[in-house]
N, C-alpha and C. Protein backbone atom coordinates (compact mmCIF):
# COMPACT_ATOMS: atom_id res chain seq x y z
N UNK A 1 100.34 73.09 102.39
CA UNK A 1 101.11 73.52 101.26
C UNK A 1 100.17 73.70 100.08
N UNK A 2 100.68 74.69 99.10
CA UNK A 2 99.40 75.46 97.89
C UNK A 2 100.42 75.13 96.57
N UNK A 3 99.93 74.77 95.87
CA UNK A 3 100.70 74.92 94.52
C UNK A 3 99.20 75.62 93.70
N UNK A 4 100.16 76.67 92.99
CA UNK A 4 99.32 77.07 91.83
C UNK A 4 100.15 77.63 90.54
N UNK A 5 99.05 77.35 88.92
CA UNK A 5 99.54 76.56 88.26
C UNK A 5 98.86 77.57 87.18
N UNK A 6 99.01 78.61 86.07
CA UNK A 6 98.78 79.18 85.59
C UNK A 6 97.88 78.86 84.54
N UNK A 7 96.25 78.55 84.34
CA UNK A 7 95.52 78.05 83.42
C UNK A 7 95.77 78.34 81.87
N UNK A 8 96.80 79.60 81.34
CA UNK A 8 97.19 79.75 80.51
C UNK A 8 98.73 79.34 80.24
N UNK A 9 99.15 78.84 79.22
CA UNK A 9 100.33 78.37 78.83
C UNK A 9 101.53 79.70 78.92
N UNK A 10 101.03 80.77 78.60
CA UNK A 10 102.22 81.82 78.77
C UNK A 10 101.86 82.79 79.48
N UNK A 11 102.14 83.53 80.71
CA UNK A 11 101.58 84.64 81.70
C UNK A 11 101.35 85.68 80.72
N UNK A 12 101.97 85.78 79.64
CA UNK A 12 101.62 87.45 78.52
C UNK A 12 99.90 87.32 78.15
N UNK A 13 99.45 86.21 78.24
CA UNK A 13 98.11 85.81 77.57
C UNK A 13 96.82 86.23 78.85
N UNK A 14 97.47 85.92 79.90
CA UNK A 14 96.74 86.29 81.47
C UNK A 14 96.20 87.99 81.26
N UNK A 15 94.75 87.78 81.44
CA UNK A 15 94.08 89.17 81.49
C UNK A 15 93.35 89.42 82.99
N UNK A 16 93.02 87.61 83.41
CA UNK A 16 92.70 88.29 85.09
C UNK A 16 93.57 87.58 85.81
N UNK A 17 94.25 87.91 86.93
CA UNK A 17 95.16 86.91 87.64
C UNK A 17 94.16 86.64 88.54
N UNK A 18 93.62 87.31 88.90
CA UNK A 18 93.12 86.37 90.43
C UNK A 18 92.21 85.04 89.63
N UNK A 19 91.95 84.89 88.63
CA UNK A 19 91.39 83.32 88.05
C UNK A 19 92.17 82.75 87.47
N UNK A 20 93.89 83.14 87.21
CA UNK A 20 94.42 82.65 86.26
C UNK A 20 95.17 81.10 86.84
N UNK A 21 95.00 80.84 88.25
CA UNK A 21 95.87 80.13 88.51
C UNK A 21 94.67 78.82 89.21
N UNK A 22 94.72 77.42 88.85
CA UNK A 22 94.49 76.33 89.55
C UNK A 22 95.28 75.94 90.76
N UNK A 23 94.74 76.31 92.10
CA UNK A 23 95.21 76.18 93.59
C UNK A 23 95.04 74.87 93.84
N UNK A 24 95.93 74.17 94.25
CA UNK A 24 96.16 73.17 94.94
C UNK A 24 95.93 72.94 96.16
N UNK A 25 95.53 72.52 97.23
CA UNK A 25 96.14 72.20 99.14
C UNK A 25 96.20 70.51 98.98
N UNK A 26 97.65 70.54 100.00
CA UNK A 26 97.91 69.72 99.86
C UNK A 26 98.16 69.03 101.23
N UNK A 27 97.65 68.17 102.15
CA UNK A 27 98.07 67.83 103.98
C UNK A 27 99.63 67.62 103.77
N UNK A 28 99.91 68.34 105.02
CA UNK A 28 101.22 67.50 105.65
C UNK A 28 101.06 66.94 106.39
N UNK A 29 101.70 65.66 106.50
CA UNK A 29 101.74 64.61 107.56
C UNK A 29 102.80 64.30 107.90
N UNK A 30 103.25 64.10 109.16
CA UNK A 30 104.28 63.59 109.68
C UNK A 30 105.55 64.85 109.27
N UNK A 31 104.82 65.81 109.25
CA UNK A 31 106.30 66.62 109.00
C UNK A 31 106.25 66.99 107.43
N UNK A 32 105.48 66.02 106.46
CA UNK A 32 106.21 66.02 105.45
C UNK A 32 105.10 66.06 103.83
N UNK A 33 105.33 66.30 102.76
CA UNK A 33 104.24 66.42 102.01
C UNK A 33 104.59 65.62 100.87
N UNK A 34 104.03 64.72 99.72
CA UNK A 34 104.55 64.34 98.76
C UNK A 34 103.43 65.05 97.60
N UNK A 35 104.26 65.61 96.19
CA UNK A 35 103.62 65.99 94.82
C UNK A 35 104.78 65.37 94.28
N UNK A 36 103.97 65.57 92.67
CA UNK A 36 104.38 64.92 91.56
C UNK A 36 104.77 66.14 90.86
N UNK A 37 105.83 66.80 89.98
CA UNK A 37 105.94 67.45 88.95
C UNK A 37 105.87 66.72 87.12
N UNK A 38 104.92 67.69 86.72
CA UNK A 38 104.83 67.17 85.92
C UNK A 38 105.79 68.56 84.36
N UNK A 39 104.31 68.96 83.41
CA UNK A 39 105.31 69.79 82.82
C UNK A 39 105.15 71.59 83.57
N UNK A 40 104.19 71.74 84.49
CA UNK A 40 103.68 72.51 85.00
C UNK A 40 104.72 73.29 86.00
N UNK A 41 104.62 74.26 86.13
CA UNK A 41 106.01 74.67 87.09
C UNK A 41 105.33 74.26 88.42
N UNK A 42 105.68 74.36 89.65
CA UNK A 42 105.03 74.61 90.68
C UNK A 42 105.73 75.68 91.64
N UNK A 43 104.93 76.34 92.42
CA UNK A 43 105.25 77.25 93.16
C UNK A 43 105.09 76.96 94.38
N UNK A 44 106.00 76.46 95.59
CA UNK A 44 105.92 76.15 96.55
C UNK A 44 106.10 77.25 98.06
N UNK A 45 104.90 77.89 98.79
CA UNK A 45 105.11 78.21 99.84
C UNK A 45 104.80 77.88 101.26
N UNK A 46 105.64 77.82 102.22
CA UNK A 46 104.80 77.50 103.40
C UNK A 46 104.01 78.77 103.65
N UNK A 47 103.12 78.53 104.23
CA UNK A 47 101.61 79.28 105.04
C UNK A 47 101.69 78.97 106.54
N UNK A 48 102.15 79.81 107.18
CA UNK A 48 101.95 79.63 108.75
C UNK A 48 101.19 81.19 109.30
N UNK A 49 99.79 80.41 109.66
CA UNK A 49 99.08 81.91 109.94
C UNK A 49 99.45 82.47 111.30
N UNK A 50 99.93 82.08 111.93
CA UNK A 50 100.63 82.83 113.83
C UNK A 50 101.75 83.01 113.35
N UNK A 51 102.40 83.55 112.27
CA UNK A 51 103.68 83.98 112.57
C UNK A 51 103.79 85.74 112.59
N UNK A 52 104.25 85.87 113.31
CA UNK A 52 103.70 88.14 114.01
C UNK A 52 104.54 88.48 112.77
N UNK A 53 105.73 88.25 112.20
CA UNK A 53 106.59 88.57 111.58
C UNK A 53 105.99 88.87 110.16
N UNK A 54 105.45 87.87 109.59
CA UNK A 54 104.36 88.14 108.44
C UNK A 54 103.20 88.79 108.76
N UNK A 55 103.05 89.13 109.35
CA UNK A 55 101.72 90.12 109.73
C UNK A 55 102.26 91.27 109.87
N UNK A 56 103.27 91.49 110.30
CA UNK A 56 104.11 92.42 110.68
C UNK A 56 104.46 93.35 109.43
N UNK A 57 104.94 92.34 108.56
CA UNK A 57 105.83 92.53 107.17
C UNK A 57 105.16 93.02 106.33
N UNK A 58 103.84 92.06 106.04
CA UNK A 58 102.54 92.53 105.23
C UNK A 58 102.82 93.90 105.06
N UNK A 59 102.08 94.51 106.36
CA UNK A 59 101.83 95.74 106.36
C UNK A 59 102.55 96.94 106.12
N UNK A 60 103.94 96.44 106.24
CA UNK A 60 104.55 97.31 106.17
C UNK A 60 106.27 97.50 104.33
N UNK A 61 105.21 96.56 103.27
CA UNK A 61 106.12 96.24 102.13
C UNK A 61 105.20 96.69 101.66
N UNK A 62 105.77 98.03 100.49
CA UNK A 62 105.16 98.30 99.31
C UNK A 62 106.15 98.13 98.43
N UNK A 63 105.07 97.31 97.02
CA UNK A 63 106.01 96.89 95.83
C UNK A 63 104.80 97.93 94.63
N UNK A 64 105.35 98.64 94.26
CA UNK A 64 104.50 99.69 93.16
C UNK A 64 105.46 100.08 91.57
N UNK A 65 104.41 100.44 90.61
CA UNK A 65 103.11 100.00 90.54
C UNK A 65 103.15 98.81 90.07
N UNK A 66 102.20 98.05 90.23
CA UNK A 66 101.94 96.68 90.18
C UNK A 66 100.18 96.52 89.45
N UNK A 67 100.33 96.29 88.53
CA UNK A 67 101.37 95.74 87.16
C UNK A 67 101.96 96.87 87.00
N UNK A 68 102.90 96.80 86.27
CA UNK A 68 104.32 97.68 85.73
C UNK A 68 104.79 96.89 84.48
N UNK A 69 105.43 98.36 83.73
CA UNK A 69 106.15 97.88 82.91
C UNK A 69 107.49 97.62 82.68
N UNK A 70 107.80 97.15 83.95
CA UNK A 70 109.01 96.27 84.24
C UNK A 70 109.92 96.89 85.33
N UNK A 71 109.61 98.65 85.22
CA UNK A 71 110.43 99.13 86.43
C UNK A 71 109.01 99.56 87.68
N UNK A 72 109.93 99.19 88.71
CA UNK A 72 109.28 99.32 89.98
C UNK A 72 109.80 99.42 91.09
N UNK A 73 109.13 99.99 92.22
CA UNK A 73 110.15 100.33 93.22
C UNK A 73 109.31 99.30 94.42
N UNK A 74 110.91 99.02 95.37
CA UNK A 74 110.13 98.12 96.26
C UNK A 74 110.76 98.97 97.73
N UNK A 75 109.80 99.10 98.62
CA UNK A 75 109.75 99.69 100.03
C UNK A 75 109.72 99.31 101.09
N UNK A 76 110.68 98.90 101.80
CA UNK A 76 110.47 98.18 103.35
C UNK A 76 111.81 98.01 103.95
N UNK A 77 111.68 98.21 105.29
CA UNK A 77 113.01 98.03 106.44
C UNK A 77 113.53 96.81 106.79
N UNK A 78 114.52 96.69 106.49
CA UNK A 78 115.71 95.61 107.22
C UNK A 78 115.44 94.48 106.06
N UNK A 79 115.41 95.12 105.10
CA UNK A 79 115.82 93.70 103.69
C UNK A 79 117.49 93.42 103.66
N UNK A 80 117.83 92.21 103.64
CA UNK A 80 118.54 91.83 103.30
C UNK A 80 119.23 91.61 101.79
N UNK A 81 118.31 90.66 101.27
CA UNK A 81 118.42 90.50 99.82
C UNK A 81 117.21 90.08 99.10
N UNK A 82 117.15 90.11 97.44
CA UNK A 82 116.39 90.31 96.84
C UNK A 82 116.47 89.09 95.85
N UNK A 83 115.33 88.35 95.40
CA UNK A 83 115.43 87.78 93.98
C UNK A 83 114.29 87.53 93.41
N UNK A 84 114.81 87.62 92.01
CA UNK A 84 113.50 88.00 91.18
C UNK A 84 113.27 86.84 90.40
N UNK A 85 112.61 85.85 90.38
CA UNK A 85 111.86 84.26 90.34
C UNK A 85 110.85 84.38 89.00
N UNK A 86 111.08 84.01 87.65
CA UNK A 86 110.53 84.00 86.72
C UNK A 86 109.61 82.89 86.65
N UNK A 87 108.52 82.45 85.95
CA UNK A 87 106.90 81.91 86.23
C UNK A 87 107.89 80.04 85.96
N UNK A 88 108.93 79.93 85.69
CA UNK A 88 109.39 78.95 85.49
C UNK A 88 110.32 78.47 86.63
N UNK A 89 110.50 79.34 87.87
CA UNK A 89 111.41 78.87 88.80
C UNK A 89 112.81 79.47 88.77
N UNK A 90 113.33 80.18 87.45
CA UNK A 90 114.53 80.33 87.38
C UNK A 90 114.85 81.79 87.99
N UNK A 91 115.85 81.96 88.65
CA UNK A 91 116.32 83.11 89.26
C UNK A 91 116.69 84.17 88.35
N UNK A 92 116.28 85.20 88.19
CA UNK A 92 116.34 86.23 86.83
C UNK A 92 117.48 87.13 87.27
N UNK A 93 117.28 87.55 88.59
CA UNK A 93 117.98 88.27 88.86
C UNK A 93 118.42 88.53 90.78
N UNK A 94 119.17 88.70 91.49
CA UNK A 94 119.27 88.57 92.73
C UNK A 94 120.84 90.34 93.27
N UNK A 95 119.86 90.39 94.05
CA UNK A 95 120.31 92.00 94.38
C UNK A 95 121.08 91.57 96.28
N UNK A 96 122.10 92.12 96.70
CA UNK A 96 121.91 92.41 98.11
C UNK A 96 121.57 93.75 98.00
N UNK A 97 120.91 94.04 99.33
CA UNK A 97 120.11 95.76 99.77
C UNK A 97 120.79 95.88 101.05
N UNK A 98 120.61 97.22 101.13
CA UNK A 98 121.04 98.33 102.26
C UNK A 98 120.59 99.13 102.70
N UNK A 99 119.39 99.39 102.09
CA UNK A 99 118.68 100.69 101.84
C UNK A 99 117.05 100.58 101.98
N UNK A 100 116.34 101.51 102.22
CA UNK A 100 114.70 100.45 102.70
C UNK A 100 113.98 101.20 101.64
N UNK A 101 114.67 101.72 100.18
CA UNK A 101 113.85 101.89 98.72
C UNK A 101 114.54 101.64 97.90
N UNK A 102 114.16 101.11 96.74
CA UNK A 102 115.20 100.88 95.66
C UNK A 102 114.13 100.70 94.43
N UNK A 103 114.67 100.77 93.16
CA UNK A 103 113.60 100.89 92.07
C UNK A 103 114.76 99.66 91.32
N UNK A 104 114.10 98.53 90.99
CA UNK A 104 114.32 97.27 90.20
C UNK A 104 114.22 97.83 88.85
N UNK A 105 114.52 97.07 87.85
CA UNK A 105 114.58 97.62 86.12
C UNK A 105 114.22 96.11 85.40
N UNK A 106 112.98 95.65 85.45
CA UNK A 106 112.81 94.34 84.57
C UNK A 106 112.45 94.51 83.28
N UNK A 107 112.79 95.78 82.78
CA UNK A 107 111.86 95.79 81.34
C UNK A 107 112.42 95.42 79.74
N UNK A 108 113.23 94.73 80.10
CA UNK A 108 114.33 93.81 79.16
C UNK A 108 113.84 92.25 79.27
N UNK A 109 113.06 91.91 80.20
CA UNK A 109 112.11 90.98 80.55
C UNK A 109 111.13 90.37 80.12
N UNK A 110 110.49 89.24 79.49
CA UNK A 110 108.88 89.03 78.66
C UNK A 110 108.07 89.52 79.92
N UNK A 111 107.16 90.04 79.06
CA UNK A 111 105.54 90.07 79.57
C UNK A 111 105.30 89.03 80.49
N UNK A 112 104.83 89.20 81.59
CA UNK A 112 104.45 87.76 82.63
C UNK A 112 104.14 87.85 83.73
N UNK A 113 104.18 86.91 84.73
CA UNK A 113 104.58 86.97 86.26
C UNK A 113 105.70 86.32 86.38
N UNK A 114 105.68 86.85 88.26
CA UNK A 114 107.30 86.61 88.03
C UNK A 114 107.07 87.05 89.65
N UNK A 115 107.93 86.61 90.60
CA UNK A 115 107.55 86.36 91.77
C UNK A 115 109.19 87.36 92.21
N UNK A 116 108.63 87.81 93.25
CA UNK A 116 109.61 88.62 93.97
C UNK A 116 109.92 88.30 95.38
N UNK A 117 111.00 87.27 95.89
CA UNK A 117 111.14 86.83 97.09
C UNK A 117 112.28 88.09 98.10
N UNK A 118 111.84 87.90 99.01
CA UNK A 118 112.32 89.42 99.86
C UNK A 118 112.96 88.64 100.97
N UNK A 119 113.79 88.39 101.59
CA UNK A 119 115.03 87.96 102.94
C UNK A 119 115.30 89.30 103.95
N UNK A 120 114.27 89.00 104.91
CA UNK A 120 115.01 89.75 105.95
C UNK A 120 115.91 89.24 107.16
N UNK A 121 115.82 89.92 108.02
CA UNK A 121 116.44 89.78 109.14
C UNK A 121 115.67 88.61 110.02
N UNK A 122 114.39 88.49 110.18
CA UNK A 122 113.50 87.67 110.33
C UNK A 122 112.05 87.03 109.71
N UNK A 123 112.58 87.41 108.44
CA UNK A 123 111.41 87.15 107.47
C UNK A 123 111.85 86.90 105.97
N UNK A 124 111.05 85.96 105.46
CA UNK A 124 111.51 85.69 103.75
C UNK A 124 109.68 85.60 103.19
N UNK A 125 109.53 86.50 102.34
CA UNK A 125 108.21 86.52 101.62
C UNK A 125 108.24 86.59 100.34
N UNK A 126 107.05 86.22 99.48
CA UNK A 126 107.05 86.13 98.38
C UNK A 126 105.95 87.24 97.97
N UNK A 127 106.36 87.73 96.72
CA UNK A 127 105.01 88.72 96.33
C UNK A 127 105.31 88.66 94.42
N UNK A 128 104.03 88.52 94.20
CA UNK A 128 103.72 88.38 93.03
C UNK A 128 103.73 89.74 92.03
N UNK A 129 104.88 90.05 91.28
CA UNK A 129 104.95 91.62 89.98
C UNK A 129 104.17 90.89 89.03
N UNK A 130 103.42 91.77 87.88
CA UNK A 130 103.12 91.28 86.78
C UNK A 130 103.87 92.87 85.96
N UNK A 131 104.58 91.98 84.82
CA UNK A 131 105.05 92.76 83.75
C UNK A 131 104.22 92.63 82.90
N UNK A 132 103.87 94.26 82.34
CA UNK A 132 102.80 94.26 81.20
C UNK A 132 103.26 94.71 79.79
């Protein structure tokens, strides 16, 4: 398990992401993991590298353009539903889909990151928008 933790106090201030975040690993044992929250959000995903489904998925989800200024379109088969996860955990916004394109509208939104979790039929992934 990874927690990472934004070295700047507000994502609008972030000029590089790939350094902006302090990565965590953390063992599981016995099934199970223990952290502490403190005032820091944390972002919790499992990582399982043999799963075909995420390899699968990878390749085949486009989220553009990325960064954006808040509208963007997201591309891929057999989504279920959608939610849009602000740098604090809170659910901003949550869509069901039908359709394998659709263009999102966050630009009523602060400047930030903001995590985009995707539910399929056999898959749930996370992918990182930055609003500029």
């Amino acid at each position: 398990m990874s927690n990472a933790v934004p070295t700047d106090t507000l994502g609008i201030y972030i000029t590089d992401y790939n350094t902006a975040f302090s990565i965590d690993t953390l063992s599981v044992t016995s099934g199970s993991v223990s952290f502490y929250l403190k005032e820091s959000p944390v972002f919790v995903e499992e990582y399982n590298p043999t799963s075909v489904n995420d390899i699968i998925f990878n390749d085949n989800i486009k989220i553009y353009p990325n960064p954006t200024n808040g509208i963007f379109t997201i591309q891929c088969k057999d989504i279920q539903s959608i939610k849009i996860i602000n740098i604090n955990g809170q659910i901003i916004k949550q869509l069901s889909i039908d359709n394998e394109q659709f263009t999102i509208d966050l630009s009523n939104q602060p400047k930030g990151i903001y995590f985009v979790k995707i539910k399929g039929d056999d898959f749930i992934i996370v992918k990182k928008i930055v609003i500029q």
